[in-house]
Protein backbone atom coordinates (compact mmCIF):
# COMPACT_ATOMS: atom_id res chain seq x y z
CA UNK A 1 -8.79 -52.84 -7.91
CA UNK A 2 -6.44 -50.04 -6.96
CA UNK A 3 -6.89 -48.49 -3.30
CA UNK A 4 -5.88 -44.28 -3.33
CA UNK A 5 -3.62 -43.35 -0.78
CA UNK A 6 -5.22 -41.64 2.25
CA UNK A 7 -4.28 -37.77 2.07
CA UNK A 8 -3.84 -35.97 4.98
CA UNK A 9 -4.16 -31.98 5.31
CA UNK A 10 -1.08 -30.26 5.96
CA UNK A 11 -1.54 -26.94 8.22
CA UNK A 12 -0.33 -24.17 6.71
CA UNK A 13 3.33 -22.36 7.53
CA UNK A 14 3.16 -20.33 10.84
CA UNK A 15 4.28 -17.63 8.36
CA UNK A 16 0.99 -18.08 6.49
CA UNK A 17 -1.37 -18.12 9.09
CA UNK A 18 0.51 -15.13 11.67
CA UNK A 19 -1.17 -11.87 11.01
CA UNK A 20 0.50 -9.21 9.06
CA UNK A 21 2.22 -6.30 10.99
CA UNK A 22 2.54 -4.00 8.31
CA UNK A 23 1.13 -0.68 9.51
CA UNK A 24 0.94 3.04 8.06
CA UNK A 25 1.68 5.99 10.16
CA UNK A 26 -1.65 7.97 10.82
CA UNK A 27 0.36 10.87 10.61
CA UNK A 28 1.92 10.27 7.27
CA UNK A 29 -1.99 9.42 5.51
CA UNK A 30 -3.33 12.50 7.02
CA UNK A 31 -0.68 14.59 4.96
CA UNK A 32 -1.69 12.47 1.81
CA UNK A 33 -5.58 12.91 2.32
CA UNK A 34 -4.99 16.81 2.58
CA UNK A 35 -2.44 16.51 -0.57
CA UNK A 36 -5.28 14.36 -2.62
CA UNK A 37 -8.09 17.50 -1.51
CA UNK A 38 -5.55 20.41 -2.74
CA UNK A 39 -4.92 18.34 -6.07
CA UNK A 40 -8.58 18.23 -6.50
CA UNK A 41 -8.92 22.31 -6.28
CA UNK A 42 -10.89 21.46 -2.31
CA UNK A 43 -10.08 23.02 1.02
CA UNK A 44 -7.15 20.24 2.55
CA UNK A 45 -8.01 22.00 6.01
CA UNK A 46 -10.90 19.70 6.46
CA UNK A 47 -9.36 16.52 7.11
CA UNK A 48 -8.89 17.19 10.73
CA UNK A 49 -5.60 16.13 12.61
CA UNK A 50 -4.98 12.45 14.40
CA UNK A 51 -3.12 11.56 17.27
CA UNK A 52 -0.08 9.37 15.86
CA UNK A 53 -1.11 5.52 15.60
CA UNK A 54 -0.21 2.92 13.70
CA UNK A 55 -2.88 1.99 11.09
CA UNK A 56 -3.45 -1.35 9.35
CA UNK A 57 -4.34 -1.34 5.35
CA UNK A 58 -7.99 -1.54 5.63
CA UNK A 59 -8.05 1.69 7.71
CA UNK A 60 -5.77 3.09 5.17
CA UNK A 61 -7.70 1.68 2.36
CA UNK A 62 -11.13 3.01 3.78
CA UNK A 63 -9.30 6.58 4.62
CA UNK A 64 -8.15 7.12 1.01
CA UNK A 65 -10.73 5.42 -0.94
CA UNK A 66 -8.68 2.83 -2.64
CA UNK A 67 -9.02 -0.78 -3.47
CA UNK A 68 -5.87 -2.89 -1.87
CA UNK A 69 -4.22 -2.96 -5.76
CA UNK A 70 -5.07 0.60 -6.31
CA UNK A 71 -2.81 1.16 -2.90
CA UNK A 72 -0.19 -1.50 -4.44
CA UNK A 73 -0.10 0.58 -7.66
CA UNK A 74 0.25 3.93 -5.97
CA UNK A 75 3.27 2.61 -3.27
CA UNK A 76 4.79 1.35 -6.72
CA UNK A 77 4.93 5.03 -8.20
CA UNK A 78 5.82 6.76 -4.86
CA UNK A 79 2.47 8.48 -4.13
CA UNK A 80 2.06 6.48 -0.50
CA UNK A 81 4.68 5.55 1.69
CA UNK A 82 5.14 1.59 1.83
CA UNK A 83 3.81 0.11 5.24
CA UNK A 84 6.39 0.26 8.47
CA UNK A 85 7.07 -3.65 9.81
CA UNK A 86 6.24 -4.20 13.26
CA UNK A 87 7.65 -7.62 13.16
CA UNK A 88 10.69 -7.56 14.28
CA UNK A 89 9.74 -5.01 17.07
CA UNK A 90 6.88 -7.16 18.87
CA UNK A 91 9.55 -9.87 18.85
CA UNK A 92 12.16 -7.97 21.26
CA UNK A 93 11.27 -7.69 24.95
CA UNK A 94 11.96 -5.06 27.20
CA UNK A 95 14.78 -3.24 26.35
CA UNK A 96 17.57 -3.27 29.20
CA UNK A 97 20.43 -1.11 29.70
């Protein structure tokens, strides 16, 4: 009678489990909503203006309308900017003279 070897469960890589800091400029998707509402022959004036933020993808996705591989596609072809990495600037502290 053969005995199977205990497994144990491996956490994930920090990597994995960190959240994403991949943001769009507010700015930048207000310019592409009003673009999208001229293409489609509609007044672009009624998206109103936002104070600059960053924004993650499901505020982005929800703004424009999109499914996450319909955003994919679209950063593929050039029609929205590809997301900004805040990574490396939450890392750095204060920055001294």
């Amino acid at each position: 009678m053969s005995r199977k070897k205990a497994t144990t469960r491996r956490a994930p890589p920090a990597a994995a489990t960190a959240p994403r800091a991949n943001r769009w400029i507010s700015t930048q998707i207000v310019q592409i909503q009003r673009r999208i509402l001229e293409e489609a022959g509609q007044d672009p004036s009624q998206v109103p203006d936002v104070p600059f933020r960053y924004l993650t993808m499901k505020e982005v996705r929800e703004a424009l309308g999109l499914s996450e591989s319909s955003m994919y596609r679209a950063m593929a072809v050039g029609k929205i900017p590809k997301p900004i990495s805040l990574e490396n600037m939450m890392q750095r502290g204060p920055v001294t003279a």
